[in-house]
C-alpha atoms as a PDB file:
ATOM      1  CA  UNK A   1      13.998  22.027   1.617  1.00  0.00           C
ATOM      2  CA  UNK A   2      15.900  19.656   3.859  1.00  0.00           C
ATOM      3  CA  UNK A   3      19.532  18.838   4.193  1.00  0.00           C
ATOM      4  CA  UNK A   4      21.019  15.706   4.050  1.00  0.00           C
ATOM      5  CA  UNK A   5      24.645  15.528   5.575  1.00  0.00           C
ATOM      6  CA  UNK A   6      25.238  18.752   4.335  1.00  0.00           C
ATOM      7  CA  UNK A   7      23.714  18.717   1.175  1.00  0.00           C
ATOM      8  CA  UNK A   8      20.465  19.650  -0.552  1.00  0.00           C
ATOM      9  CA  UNK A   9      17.782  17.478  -0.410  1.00  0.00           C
ATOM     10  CA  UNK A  10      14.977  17.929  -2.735  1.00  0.00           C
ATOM     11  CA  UNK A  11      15.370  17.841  -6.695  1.00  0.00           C
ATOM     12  CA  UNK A  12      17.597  15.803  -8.704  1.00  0.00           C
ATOM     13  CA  UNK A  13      18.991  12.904  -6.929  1.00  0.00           C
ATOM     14  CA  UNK A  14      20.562   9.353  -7.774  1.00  0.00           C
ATOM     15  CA  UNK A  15      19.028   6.359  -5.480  1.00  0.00           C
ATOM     16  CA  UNK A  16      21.125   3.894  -5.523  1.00  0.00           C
ATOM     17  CA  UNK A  17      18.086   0.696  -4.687  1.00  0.00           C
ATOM     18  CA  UNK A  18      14.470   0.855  -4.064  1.00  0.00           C
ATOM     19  CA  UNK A  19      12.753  -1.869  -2.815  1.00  0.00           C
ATOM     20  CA  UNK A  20       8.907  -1.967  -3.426  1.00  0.00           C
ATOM     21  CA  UNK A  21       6.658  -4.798  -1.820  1.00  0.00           C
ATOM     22  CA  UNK A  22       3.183  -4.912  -1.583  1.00  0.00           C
ATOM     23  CA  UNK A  23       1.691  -6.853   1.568  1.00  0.00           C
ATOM     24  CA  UNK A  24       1.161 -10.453   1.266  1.00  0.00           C
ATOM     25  CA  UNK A  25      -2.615 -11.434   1.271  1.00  0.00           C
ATOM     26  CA  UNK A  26      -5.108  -9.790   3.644  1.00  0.00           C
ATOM     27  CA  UNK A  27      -8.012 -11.344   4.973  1.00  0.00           C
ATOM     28  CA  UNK A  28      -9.964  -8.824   2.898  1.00  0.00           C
ATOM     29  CA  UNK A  29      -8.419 -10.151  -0.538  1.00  0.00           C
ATOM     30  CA  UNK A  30     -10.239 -13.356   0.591  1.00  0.00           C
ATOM     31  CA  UNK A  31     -13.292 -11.912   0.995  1.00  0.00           C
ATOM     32  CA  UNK A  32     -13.351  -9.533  -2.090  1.00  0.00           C
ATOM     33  CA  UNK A  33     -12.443 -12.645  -3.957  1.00  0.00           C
ATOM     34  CA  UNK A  34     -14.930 -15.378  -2.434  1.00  0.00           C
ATOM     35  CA  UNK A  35     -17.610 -11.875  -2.957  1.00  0.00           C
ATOM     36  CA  UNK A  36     -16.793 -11.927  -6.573  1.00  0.00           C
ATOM     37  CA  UNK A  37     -16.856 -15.463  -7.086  1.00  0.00           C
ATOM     38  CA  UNK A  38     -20.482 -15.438  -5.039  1.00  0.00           C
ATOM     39  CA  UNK A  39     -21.710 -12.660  -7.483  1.00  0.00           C
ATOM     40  CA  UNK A  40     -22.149 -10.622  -4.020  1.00  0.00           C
ATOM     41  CA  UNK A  41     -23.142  -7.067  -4.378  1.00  0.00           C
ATOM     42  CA  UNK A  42     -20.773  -5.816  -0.910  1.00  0.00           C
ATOM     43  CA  UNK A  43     -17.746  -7.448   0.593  1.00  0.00           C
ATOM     44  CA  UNK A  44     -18.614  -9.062   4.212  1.00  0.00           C
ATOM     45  CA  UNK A  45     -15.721  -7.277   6.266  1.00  0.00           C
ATOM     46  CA  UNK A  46     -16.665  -6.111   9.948  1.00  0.00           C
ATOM     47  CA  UNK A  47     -13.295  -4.476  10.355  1.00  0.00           C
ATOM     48  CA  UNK A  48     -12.016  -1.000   9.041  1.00  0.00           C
ATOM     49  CA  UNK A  49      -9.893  -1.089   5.875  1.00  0.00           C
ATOM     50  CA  UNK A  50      -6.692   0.067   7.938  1.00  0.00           C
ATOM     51  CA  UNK A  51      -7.246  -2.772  10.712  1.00  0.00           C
ATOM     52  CA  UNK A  52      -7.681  -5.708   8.049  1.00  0.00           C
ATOM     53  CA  UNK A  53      -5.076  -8.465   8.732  1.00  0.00           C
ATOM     54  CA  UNK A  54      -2.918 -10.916   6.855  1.00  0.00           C
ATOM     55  CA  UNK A  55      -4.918 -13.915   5.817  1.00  0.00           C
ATOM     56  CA  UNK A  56      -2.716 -17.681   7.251  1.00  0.00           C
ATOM     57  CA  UNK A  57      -1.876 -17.043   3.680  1.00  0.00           C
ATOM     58  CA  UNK A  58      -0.689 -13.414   3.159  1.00  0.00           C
ATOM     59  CA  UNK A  59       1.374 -14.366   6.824  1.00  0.00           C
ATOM     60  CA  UNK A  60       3.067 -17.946   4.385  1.00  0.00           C
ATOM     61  CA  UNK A  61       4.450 -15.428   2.074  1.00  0.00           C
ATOM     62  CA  UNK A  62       5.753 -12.576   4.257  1.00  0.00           C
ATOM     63  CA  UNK A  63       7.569 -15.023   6.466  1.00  0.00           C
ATOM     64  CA  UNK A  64       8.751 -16.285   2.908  1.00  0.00           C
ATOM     65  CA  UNK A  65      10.172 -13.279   1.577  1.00  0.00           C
ATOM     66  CA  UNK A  66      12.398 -13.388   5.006  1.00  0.00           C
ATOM     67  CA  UNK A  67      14.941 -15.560   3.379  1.00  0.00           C
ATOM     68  CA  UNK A  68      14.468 -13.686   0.307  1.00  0.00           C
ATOM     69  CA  UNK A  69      16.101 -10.381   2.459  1.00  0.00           C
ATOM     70  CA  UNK A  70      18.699 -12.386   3.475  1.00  0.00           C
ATOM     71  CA  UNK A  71      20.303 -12.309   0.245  1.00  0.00           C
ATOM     72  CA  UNK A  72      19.084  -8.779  -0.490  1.00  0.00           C
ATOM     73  CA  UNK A  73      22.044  -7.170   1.016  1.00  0.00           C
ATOM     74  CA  UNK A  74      21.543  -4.237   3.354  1.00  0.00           C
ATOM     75  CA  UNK A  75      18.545  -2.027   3.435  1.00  0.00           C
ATOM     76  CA  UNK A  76      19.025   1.287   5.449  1.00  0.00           C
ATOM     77  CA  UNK A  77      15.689   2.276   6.246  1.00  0.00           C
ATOM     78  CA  UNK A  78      11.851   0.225   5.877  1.00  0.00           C
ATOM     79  CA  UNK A  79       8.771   2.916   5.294  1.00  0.00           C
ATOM     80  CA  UNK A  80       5.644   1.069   5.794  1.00  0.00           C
ATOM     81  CA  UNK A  81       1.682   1.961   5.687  1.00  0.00           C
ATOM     82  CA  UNK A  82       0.141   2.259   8.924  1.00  0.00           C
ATOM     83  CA  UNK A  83      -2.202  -0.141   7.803  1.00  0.00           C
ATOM     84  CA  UNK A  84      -2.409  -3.466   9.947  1.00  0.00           C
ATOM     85  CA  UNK A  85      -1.567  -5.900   6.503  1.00  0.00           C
ATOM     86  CA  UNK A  86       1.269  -3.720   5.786  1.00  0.00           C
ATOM     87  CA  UNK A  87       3.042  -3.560   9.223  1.00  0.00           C
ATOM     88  CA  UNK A  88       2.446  -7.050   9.569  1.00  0.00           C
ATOM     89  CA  UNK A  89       4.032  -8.547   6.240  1.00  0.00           C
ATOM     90  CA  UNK A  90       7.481  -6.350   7.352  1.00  0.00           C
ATOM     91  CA  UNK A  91       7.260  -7.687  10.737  1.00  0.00           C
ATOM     92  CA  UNK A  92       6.793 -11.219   9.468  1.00  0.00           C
ATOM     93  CA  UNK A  93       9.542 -10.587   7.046  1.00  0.00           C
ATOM     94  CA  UNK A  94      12.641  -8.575   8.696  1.00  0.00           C
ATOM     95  CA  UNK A  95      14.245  -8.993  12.051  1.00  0.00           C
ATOM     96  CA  UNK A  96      12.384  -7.333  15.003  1.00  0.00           C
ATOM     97  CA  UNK A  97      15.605  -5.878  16.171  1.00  0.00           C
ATOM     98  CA  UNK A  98      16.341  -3.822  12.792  1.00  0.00           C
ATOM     99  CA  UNK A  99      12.689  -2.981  12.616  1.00  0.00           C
ATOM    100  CA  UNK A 100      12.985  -1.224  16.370  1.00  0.00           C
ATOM    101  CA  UNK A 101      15.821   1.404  15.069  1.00  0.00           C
ATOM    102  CA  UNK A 102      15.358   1.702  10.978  1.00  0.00           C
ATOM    103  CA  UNK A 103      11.068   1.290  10.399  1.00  0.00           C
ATOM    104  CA  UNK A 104       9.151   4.737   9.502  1.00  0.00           C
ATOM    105  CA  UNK A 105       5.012   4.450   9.312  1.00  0.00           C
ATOM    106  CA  UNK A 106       4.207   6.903   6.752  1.00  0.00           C
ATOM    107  CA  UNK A 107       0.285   7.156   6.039  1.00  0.00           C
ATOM    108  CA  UNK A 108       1.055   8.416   2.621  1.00  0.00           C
ATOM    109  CA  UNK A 109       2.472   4.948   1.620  1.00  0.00           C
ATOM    110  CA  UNK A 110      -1.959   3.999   2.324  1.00  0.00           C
ATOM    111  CA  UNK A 111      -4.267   1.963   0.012  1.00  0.00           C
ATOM    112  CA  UNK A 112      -6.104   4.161  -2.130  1.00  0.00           C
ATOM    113  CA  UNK A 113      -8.927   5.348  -0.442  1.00  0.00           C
ATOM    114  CA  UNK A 114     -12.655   4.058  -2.201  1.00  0.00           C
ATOM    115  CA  UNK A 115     -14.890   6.761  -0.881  1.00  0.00           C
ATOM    116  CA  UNK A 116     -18.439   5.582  -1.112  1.00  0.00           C
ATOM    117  CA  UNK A 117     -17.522   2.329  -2.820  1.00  0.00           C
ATOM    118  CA  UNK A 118     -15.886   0.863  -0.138  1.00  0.00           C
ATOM    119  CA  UNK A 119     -16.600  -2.716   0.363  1.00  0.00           C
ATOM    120  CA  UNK A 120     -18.949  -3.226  -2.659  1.00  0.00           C
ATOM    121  CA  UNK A 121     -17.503  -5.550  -5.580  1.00  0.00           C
ATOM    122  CA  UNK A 122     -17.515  -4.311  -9.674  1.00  0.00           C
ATOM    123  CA  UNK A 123     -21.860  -6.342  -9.289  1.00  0.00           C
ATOM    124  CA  UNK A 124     -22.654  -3.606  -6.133  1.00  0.00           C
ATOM    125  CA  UNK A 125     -21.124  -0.666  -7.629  1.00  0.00           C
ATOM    126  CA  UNK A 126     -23.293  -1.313 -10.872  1.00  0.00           C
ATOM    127  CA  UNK A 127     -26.368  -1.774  -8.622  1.00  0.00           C
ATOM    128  CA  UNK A 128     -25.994   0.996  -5.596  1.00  0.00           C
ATOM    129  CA  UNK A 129     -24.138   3.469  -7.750  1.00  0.00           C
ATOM    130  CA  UNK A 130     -25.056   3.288 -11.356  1.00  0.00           C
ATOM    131  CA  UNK A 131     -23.844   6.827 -12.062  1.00  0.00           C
ATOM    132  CA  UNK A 132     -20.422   6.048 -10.689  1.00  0.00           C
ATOM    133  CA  UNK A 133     -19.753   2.502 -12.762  1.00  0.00           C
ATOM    134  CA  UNK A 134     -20.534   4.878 -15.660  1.00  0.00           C
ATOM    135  CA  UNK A 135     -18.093   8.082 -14.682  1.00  0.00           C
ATOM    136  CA  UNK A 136     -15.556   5.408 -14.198  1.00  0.00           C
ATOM    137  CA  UNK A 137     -16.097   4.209 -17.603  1.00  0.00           C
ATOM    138  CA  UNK A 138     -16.090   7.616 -19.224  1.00  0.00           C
ATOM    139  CA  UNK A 139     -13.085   9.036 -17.399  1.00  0.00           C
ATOM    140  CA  UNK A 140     -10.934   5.765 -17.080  1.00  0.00           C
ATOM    141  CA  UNK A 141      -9.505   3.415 -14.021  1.00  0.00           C
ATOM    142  CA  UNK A 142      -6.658   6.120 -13.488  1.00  0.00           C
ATOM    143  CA  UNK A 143      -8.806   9.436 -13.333  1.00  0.00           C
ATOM    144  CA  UNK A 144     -11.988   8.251 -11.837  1.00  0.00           C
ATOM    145  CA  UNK A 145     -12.599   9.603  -8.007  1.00  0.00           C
ATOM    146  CA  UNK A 146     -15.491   8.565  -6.373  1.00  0.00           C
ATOM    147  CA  UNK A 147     -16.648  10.780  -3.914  1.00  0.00           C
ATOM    148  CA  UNK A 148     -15.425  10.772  -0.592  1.00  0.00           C
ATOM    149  CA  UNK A 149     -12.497   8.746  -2.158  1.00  0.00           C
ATOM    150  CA  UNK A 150      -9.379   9.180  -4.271  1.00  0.00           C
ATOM    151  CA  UNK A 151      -8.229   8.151  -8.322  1.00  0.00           C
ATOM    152  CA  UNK A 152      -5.440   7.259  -8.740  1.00  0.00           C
ATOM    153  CA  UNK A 153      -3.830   9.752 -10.209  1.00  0.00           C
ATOM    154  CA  UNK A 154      -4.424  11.183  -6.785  1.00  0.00           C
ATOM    155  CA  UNK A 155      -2.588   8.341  -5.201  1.00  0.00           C
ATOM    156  CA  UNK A 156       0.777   9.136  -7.571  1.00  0.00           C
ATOM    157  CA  UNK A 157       0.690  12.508  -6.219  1.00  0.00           C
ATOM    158  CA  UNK A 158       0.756  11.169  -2.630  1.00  0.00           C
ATOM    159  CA  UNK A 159       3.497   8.972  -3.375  1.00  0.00           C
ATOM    160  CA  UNK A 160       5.412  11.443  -5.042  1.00  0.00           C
ATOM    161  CA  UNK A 161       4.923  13.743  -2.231  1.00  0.00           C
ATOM    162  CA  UNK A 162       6.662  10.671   0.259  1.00  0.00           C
ATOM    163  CA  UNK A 163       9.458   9.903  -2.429  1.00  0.00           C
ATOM    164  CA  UNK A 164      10.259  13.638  -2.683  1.00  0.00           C
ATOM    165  CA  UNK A 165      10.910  13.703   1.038  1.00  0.00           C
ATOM    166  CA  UNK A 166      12.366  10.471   1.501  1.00  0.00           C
ATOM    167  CA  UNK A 167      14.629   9.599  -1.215  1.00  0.00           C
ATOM    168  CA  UNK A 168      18.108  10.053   0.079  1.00  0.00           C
ATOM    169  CA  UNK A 169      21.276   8.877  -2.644  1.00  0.00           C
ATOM    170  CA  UNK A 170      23.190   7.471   0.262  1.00  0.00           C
ATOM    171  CA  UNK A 171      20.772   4.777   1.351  1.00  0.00           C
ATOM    172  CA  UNK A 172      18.680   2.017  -0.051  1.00  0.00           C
ATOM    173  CA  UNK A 173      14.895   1.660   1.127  1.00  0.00           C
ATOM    174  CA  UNK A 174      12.201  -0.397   0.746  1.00  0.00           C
ATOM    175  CA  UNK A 175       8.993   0.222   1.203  1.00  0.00           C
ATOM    176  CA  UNK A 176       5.633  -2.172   2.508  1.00  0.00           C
ATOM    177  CA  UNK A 177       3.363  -0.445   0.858  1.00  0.00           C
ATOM    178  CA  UNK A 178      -0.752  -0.842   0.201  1.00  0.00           C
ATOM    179  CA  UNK A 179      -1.360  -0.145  -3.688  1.00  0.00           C
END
């Protein structure tokens, strides 16, 4: 357990604003979507999922939520996903001099990891990994874990594990995260 000026810090505890933002578009939205819209079986990315930038788009709406922050009133600490996308929409959005002194990269705040079907769309997972598109049906989006990956379910337990650490009742946060 960890203290927290003197008090406790673990169990029951009163936040008093969290601030959740998922990174603006990533070049590899684009390409899932134009993949999909193709009918392509795989998703043409030459990059690794954690070095996948903001798309001219995804770069439009971080710089946009800028002004939104503005009138946010004060956030005391930013927790972001080491992923490229992620640190790049808080860079676009917040002040590079607040970001120096109150930013924390946190690999548990990650997109969920897609094991073997990584980079295939719903058409290649039916055709490469027939078995899987039917575990997925039988257990359900939330449950299903394809190998070398993670469910979801595994994802809330990650996130839990972060919030458990992190949540303090004497500071807001906000947090760039990937899911």
């Amino acid at each position: 357990m960890r203290a927290v000026a003197g008090r406790p810090y673990g169990r029951a505890m009163t936040v008093t604003r969290l601030l959740l933002l998922r990174h603006g578009e990533s070049e590899g939205n684009v390409a899932a979507s134009r993949a999909e819209r193709e009918g392509s079986p795989t998703i043409d990315l030459d990059v690794r999922d954690a070095d996948v930038p903001l798309s001219p788009t995804g770069e439009e709406q971080a710089r946009a939520l800028r002004a939104w922050w503005e009138g946010a009133g004060p956030i005391d600490e930013y927790w972001v996903s080491p992923y490229l996308r992620a640190r790049q929409t808080l860079a676009l959005a917040v002040d590079d001099a607040v970001l120096s002194t109150r930013t924390r990269v946190d690999d548990r705040l990650r997109d969920r990891e897609l094991g073997i079907l990584d980079l295939l769309t719903s058409r290649g997972v039916r055709e490469f990994h027939p078995e899987e598109a039917a575990r997925r049906r039988h257990l359900g989006k939330y449950y299903h874990r394809p190998p070398g990956g993670e469910s979801w379910a595994d994802v809330a337990l990650r996130l839990r594990s972060f919030l458990g650490e992190n949540l303090d009742p004497d500071r807001s946060g906000f947090g760039a995260d990937q899911g």
